[in-house]
Structure formats: C-alpha cells, structure tokens
N, C-alpha and C. Protein backbone atom coordinates (compact mmCIF):
# COMPACT_ATOMS: atom_id res chain seq x y z
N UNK A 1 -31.35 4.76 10.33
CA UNK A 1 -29.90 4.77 10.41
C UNK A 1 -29.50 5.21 11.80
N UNK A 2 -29.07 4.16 12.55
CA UNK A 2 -28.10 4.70 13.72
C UNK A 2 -27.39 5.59 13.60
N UNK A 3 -27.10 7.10 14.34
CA UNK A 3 -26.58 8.13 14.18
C UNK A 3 -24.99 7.55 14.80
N UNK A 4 -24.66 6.47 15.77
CA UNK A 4 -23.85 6.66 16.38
C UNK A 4 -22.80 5.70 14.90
N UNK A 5 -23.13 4.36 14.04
CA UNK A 5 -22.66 4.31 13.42
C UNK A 5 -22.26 4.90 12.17
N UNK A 6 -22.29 6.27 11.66
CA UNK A 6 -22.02 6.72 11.04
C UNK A 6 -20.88 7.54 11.01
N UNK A 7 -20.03 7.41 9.89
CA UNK A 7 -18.41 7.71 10.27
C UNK A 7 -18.64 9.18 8.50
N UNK A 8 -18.08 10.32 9.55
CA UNK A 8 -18.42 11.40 8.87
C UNK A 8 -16.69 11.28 7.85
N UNK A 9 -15.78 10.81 8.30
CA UNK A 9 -14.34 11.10 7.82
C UNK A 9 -13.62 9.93 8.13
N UNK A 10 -12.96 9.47 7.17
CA UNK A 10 -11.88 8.13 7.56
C UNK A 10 -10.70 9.01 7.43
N UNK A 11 -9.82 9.06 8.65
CA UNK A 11 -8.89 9.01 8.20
C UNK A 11 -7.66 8.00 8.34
N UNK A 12 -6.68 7.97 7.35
CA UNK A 12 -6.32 6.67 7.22
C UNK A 12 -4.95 7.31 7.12
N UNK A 13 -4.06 7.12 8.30
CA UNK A 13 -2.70 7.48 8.66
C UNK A 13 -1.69 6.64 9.51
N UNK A 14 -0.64 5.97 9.07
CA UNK A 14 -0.05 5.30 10.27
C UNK A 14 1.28 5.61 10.73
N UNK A 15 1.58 7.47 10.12
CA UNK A 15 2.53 8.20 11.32
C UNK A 15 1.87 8.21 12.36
N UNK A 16 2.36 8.09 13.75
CA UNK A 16 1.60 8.53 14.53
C UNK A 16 1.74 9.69 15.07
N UNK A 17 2.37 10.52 14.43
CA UNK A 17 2.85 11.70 15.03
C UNK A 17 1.74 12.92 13.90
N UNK A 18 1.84 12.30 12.98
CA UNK A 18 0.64 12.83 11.53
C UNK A 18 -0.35 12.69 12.44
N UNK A 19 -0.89 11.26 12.68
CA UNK A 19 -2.31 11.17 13.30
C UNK A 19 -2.51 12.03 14.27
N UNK A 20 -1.72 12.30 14.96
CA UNK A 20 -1.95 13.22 16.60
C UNK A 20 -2.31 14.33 15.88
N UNK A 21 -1.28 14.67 14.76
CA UNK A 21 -1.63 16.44 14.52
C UNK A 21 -3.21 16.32 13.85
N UNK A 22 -2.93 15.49 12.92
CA UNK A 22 -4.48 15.65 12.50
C UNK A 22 -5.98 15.44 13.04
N UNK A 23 -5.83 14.95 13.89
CA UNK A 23 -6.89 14.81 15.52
C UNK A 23 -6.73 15.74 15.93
N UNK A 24 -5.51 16.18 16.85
CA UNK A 24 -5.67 17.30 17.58
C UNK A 24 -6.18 18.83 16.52
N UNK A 25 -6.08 18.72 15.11
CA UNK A 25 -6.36 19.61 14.24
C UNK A 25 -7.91 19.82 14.34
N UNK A 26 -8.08 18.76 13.70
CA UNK A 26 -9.35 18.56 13.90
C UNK A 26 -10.72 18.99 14.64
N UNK A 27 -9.87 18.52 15.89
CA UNK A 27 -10.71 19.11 17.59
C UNK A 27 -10.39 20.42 17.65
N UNK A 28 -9.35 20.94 17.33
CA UNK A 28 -9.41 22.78 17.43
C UNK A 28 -10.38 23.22 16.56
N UNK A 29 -10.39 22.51 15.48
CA UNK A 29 -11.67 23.23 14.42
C UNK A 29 -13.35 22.54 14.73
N UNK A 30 -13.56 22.16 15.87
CA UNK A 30 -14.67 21.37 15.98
C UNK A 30 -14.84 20.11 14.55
N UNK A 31 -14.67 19.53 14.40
CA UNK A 31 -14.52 18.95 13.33
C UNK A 31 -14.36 17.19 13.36
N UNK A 32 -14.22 17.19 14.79
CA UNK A 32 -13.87 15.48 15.43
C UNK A 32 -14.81 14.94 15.55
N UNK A 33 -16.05 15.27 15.36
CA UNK A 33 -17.11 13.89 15.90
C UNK A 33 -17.31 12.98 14.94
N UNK A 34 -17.84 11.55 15.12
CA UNK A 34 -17.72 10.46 14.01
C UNK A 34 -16.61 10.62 12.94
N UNK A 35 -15.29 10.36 13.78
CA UNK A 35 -13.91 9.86 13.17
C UNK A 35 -13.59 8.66 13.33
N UNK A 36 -13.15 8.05 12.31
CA UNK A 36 -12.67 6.96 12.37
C UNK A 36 -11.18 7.13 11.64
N UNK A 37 -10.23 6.08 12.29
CA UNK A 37 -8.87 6.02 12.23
C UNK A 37 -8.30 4.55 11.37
N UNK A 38 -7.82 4.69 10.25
CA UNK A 38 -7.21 3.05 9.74
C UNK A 38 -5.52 3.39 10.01
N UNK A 39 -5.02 2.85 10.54
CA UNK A 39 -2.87 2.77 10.31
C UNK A 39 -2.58 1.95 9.29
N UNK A 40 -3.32 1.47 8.61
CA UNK A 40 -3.33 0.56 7.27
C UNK A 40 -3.98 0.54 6.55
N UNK A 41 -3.35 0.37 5.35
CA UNK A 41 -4.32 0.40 3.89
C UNK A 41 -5.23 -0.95 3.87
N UNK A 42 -5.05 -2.11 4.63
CA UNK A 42 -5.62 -3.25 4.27
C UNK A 42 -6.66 -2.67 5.66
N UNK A 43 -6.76 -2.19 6.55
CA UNK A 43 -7.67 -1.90 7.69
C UNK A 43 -8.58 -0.55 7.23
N UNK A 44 -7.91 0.08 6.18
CA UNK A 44 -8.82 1.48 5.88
C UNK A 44 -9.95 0.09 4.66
N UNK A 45 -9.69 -0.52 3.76
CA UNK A 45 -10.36 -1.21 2.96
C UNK A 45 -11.68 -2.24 3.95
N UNK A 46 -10.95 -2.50 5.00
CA UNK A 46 -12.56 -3.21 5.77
C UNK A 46 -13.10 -2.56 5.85
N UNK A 47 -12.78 -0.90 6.53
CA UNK A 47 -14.20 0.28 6.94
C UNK A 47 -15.02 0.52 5.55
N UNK A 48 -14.35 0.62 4.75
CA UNK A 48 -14.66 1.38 3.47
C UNK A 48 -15.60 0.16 2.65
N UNK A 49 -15.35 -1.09 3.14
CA UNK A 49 -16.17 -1.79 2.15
C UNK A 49 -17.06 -2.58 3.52
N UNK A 50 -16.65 -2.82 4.51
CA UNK A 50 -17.86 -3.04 5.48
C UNK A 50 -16.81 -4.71 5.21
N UNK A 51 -15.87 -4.94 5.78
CA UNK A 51 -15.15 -6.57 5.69
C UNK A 51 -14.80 -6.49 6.89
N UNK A 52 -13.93 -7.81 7.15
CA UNK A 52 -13.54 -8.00 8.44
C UNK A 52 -14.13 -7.93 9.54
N UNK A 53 -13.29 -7.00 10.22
CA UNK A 53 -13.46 -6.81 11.72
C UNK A 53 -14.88 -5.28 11.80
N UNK A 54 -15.22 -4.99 10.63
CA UNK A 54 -16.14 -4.02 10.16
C UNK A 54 -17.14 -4.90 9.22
N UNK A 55 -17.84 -5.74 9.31
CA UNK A 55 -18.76 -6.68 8.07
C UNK A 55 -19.85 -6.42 8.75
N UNK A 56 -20.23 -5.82 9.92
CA UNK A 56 -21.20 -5.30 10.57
C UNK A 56 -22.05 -4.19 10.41
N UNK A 57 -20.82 -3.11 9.84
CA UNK A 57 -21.61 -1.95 9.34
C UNK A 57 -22.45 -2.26 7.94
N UNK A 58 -22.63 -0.94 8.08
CA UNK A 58 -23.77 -0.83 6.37
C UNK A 58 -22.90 0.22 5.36
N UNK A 59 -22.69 0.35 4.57
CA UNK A 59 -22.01 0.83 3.67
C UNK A 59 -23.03 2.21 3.51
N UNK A 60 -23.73 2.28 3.43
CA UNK A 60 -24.80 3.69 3.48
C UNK A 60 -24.14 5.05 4.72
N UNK A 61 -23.79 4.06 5.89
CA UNK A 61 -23.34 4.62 7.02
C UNK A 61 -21.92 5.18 7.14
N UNK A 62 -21.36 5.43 5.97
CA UNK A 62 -20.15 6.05 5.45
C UNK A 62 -18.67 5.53 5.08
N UNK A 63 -17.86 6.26 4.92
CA UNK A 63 -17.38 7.51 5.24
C UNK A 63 -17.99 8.67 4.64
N UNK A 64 -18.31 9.88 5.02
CA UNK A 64 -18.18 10.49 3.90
C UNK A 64 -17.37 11.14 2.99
N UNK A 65 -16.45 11.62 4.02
CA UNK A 65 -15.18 11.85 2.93
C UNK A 65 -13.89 10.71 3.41
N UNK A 66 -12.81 10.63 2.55
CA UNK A 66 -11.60 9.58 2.91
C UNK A 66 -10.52 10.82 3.10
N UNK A 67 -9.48 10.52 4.25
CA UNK A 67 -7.94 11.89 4.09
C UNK A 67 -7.02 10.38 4.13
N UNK A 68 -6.26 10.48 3.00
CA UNK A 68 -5.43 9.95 2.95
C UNK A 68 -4.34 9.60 2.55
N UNK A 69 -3.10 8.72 3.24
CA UNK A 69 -1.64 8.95 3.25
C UNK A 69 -1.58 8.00 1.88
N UNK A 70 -0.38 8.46 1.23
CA UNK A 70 -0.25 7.07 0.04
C UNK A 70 0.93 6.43 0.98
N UNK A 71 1.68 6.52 1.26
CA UNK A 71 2.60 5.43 2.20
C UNK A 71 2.06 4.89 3.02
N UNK A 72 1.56 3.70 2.69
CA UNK A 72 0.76 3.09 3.87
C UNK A 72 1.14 1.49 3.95
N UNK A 73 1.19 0.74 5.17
CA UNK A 73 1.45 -0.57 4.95
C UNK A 73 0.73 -0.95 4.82
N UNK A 74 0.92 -2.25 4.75
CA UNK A 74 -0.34 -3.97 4.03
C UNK A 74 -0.79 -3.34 2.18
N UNK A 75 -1.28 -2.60 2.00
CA UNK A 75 -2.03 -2.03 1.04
C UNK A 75 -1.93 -0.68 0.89
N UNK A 76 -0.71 0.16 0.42
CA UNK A 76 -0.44 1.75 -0.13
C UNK A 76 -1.88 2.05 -0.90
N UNK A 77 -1.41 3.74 0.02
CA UNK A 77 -2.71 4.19 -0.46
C UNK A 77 -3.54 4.56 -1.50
N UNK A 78 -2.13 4.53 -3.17
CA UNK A 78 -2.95 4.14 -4.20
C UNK A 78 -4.03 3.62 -4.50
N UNK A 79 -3.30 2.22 -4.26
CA UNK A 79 -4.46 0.76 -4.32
C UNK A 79 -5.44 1.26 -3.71
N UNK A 80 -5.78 1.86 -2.46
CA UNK A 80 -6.98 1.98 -1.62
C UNK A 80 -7.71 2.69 -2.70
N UNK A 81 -6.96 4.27 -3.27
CA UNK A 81 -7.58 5.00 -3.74
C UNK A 81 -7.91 3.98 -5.47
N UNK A 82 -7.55 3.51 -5.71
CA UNK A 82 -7.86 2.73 -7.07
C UNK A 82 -8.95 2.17 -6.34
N UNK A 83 -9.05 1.03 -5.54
CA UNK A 83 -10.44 0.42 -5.00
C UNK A 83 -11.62 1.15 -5.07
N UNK A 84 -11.22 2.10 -4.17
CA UNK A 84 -12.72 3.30 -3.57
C UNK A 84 -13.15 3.65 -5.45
N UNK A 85 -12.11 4.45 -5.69
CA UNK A 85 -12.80 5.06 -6.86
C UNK A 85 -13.14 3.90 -8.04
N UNK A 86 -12.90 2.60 -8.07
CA UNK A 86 -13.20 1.58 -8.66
C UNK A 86 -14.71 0.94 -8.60
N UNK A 87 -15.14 0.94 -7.38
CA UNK A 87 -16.10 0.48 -7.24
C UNK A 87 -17.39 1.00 -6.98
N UNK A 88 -18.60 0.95 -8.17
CA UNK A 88 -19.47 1.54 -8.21
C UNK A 88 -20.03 2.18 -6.87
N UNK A 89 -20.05 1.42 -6.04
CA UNK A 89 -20.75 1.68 -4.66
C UNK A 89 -19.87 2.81 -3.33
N UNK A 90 -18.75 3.24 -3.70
CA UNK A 90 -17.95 3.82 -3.14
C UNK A 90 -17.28 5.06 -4.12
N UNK A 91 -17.56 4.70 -5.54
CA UNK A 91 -16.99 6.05 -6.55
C UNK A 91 -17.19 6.97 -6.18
N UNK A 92 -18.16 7.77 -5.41
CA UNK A 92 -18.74 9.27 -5.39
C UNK A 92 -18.03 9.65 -4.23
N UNK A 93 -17.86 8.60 -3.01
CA UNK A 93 -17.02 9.19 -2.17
C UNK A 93 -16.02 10.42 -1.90
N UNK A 94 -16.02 10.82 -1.97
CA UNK A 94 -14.61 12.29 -2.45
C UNK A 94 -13.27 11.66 -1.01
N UNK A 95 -12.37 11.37 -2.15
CA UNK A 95 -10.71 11.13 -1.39
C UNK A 95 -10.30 12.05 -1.44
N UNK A 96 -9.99 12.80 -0.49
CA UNK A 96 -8.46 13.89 -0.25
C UNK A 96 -7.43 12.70 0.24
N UNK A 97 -6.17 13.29 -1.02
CA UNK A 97 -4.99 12.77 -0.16
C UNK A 97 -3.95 14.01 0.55
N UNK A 98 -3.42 13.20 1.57
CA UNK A 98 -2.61 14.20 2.38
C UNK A 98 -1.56 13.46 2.82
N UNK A 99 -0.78 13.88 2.33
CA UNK A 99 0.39 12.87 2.41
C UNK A 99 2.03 13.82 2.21
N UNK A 100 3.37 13.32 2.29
CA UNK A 100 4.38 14.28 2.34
C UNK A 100 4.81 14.07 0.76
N UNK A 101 3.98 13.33 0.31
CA UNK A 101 4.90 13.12 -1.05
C UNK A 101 4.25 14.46 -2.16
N UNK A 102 5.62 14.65 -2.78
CA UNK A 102 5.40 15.73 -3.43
C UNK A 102 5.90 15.46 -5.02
N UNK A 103 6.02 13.81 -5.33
CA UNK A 103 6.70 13.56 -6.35
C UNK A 103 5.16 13.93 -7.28
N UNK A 104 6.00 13.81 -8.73
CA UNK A 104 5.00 14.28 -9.75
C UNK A 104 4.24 12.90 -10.06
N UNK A 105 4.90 11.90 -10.15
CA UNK A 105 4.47 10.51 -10.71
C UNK A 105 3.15 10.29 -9.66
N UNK A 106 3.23 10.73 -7.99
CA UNK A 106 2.35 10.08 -7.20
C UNK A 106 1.15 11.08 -7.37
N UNK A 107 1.46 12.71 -7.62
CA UNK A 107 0.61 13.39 -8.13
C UNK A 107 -0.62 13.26 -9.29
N UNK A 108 0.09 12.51 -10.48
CA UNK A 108 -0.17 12.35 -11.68
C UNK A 108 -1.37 11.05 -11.14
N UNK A 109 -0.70 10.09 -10.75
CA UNK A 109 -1.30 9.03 -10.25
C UNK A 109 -2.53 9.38 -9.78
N UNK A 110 -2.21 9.58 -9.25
CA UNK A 110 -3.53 9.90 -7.79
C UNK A 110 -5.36 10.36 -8.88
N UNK A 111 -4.77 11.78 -9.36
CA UNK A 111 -5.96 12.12 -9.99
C UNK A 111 -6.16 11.31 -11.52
N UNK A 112 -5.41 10.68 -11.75
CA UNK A 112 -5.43 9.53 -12.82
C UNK A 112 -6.68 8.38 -12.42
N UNK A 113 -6.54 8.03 -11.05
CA UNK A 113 -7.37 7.50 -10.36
C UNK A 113 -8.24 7.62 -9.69
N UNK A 114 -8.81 8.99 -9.98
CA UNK A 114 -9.90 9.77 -9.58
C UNK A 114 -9.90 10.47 -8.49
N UNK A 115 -8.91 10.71 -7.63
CA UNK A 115 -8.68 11.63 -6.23
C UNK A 115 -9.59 12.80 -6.40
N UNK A 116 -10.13 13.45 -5.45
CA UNK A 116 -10.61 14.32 -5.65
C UNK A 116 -10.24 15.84 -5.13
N UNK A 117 -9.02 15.62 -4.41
CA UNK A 117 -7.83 16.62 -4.18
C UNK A 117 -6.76 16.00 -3.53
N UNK A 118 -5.52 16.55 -3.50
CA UNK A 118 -4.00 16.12 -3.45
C UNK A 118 -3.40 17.58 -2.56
N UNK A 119 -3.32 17.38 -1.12
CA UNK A 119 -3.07 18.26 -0.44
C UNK A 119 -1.03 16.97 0.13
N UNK A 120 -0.27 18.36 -0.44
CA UNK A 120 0.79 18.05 0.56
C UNK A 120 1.21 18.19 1.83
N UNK A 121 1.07 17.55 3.04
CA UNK A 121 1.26 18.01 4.64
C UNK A 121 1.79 18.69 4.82
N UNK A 122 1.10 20.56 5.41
CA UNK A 122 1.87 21.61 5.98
C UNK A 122 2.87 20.33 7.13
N UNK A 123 4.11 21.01 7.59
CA UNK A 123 4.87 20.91 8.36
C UNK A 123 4.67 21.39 10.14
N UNK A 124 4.14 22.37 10.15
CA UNK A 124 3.75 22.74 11.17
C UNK A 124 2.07 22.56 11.99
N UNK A 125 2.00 22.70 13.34
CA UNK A 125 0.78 22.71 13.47
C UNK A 125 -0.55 23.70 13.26
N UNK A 126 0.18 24.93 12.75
CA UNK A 126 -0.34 26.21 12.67
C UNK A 126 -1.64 25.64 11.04
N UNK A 127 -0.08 25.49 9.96
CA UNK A 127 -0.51 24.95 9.09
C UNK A 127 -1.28 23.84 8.98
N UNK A 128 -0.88 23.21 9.59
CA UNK A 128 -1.60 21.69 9.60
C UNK A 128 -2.99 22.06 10.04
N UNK A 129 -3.74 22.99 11.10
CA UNK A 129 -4.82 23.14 11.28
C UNK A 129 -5.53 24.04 10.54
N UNK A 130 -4.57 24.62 9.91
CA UNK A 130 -5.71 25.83 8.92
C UNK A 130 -5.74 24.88 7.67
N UNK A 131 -5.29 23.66 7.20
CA UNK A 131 -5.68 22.58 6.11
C UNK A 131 -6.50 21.88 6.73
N UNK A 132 -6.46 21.66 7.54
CA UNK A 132 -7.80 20.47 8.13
C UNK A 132 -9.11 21.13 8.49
N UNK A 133 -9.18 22.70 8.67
CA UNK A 133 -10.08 23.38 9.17
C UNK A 133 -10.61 23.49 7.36
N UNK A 134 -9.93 23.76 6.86
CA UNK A 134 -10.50 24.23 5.36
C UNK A 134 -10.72 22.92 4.55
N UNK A 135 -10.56 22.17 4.85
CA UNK A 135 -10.68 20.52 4.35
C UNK A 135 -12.01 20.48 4.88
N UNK A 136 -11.96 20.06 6.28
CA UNK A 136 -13.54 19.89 7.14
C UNK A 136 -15.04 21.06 6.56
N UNK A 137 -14.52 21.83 6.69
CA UNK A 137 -15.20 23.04 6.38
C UNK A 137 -15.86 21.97 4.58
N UNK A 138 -14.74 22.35 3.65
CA UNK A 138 -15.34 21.96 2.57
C UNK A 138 -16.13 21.02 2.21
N UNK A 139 -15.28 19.83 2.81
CA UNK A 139 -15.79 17.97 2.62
C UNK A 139 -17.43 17.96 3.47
N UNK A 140 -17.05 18.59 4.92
CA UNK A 140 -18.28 18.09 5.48
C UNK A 140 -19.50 19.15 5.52
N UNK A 141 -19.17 20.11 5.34
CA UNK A 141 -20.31 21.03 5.40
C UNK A 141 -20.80 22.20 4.14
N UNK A 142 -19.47 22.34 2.88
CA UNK A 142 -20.31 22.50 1.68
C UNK A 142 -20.87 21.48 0.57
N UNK A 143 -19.69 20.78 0.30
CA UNK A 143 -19.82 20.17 -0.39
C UNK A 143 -21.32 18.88 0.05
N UNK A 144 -21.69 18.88 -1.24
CA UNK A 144 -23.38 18.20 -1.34
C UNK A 144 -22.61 16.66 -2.13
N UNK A 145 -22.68 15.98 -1.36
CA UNK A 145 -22.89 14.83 -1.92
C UNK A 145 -23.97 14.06 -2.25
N UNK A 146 -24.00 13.06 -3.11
CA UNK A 146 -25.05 12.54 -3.72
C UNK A 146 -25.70 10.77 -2.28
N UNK A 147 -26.62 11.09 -2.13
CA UNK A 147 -27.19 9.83 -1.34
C UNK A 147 -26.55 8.47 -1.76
N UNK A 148 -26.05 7.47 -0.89
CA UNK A 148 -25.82 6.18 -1.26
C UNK A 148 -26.73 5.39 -0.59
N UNK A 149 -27.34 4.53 -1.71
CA UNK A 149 -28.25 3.40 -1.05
C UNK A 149 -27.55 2.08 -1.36
C-alpha cells in the first residue's frame, strides 16, 4: 500500500469559511496529514467509492474516518451517509457529522442511518478546534477499526 495514497479523513464541506476553520483546526492540533476535501456530496461519493475522477484509488486506501456537513450540493449529506453506511464495503467506516443543523428530524435521521456521532459546529475558532482536536484524537488514534480488504 502506497503510504502517500492513503486518505486518513474525508472531509466533506462546501462552506468555505467551515472548510478554512476546519483545516486551519486541524493543523493547530497536528492532525492534517492525508486530508482530503469533497465541496460536494456527489464528489465526497467518488472518493468514498473509488468513481470518477478517483476510479484510480483502491478502496482499502481509505478514508478512515468521514466529517460531515448534511447541507451539501449535487447529493446532501444524508444520502452520502445512507450510501457509506449502506454498503457492505464502506459500513464500518465511522461518519461524524458536523454540521449547523440542530433540527431533531436531521438528528433522528442521521443515527437512523447509522452515523456514528452528530457533532453541532462550535461557532467560534476556540471551539471549533477543541472539537476537531477531540474528534482527531478519537477517530484517528483511539479508536481501532476493523481492516478492509
């Protein structure tokens, strides 16, 4: 396995003002290497299944975890999260969503569809980096995921 294709975190955001904080979050917590970025739900679905402009990679070669917005164009991030957790070969994945919505229906949804946590976006950058530091921390370095072949 090529070390350089391997994508430790998708994240899949197309504020761009979200994306900055959550990059620049990121890099304060050491936490940025092998990131990858979708601004769309139909562009987070090529990384995640290896299509498109991504039919090159290997699906072994990640993500390992997904952060993601449910307002998303081409394909909201439901659907994404219905896909991932739909399909045998991507189920174990662990989705965090992070997103501003705080309704109950998108709540309900989400872990209906297997999310594996539902973080609402601190407002600030203070906040915003002590969630991404404790996100990173968890997703990439306790939590044991199971091998995908």
């Amino acid at each position: 396995m090529n070390e350089t294709n391997i994508i430790e975190l998708l994240l899949v955001e197309d504020n761009p003002q979200d994306l900055e904080l959550a990059l620049r979050s990121l890099r304060k917590v050491n936490l940025a290497n092998h990131i990858l970025v979708a601004r769309d739900g139909a562009e987070a679905l090529d990384i995640i299944f290896c299509e498109g402009p991504h039919a090159g990679r290997k699906m072994t070669d990640g993500p390992r975890v997904i952060l993601l917005d449910l307002k998303l164009p081409k394909v909201d991030g439901l659907e994404v999260l219905k896909r991932v957790k739909g399909d045998p070969r991507t189920r174990v994945i662990p989705v965090v969503v992070l997103t501003s919505s705080k309704e109950q229906r998108d709540i309900v949804e989400s872990y209906h569809l297997g999310v594996n946590s539902y973080i609402v976006k601190p407002v600030n950058f203070d906040g915003f980096t002590d969630a991404m530091r404790d996100l990173g921390v968890y997703w990439l370095m306790l939590n044991q995921p199971p091998h995908l072949s």
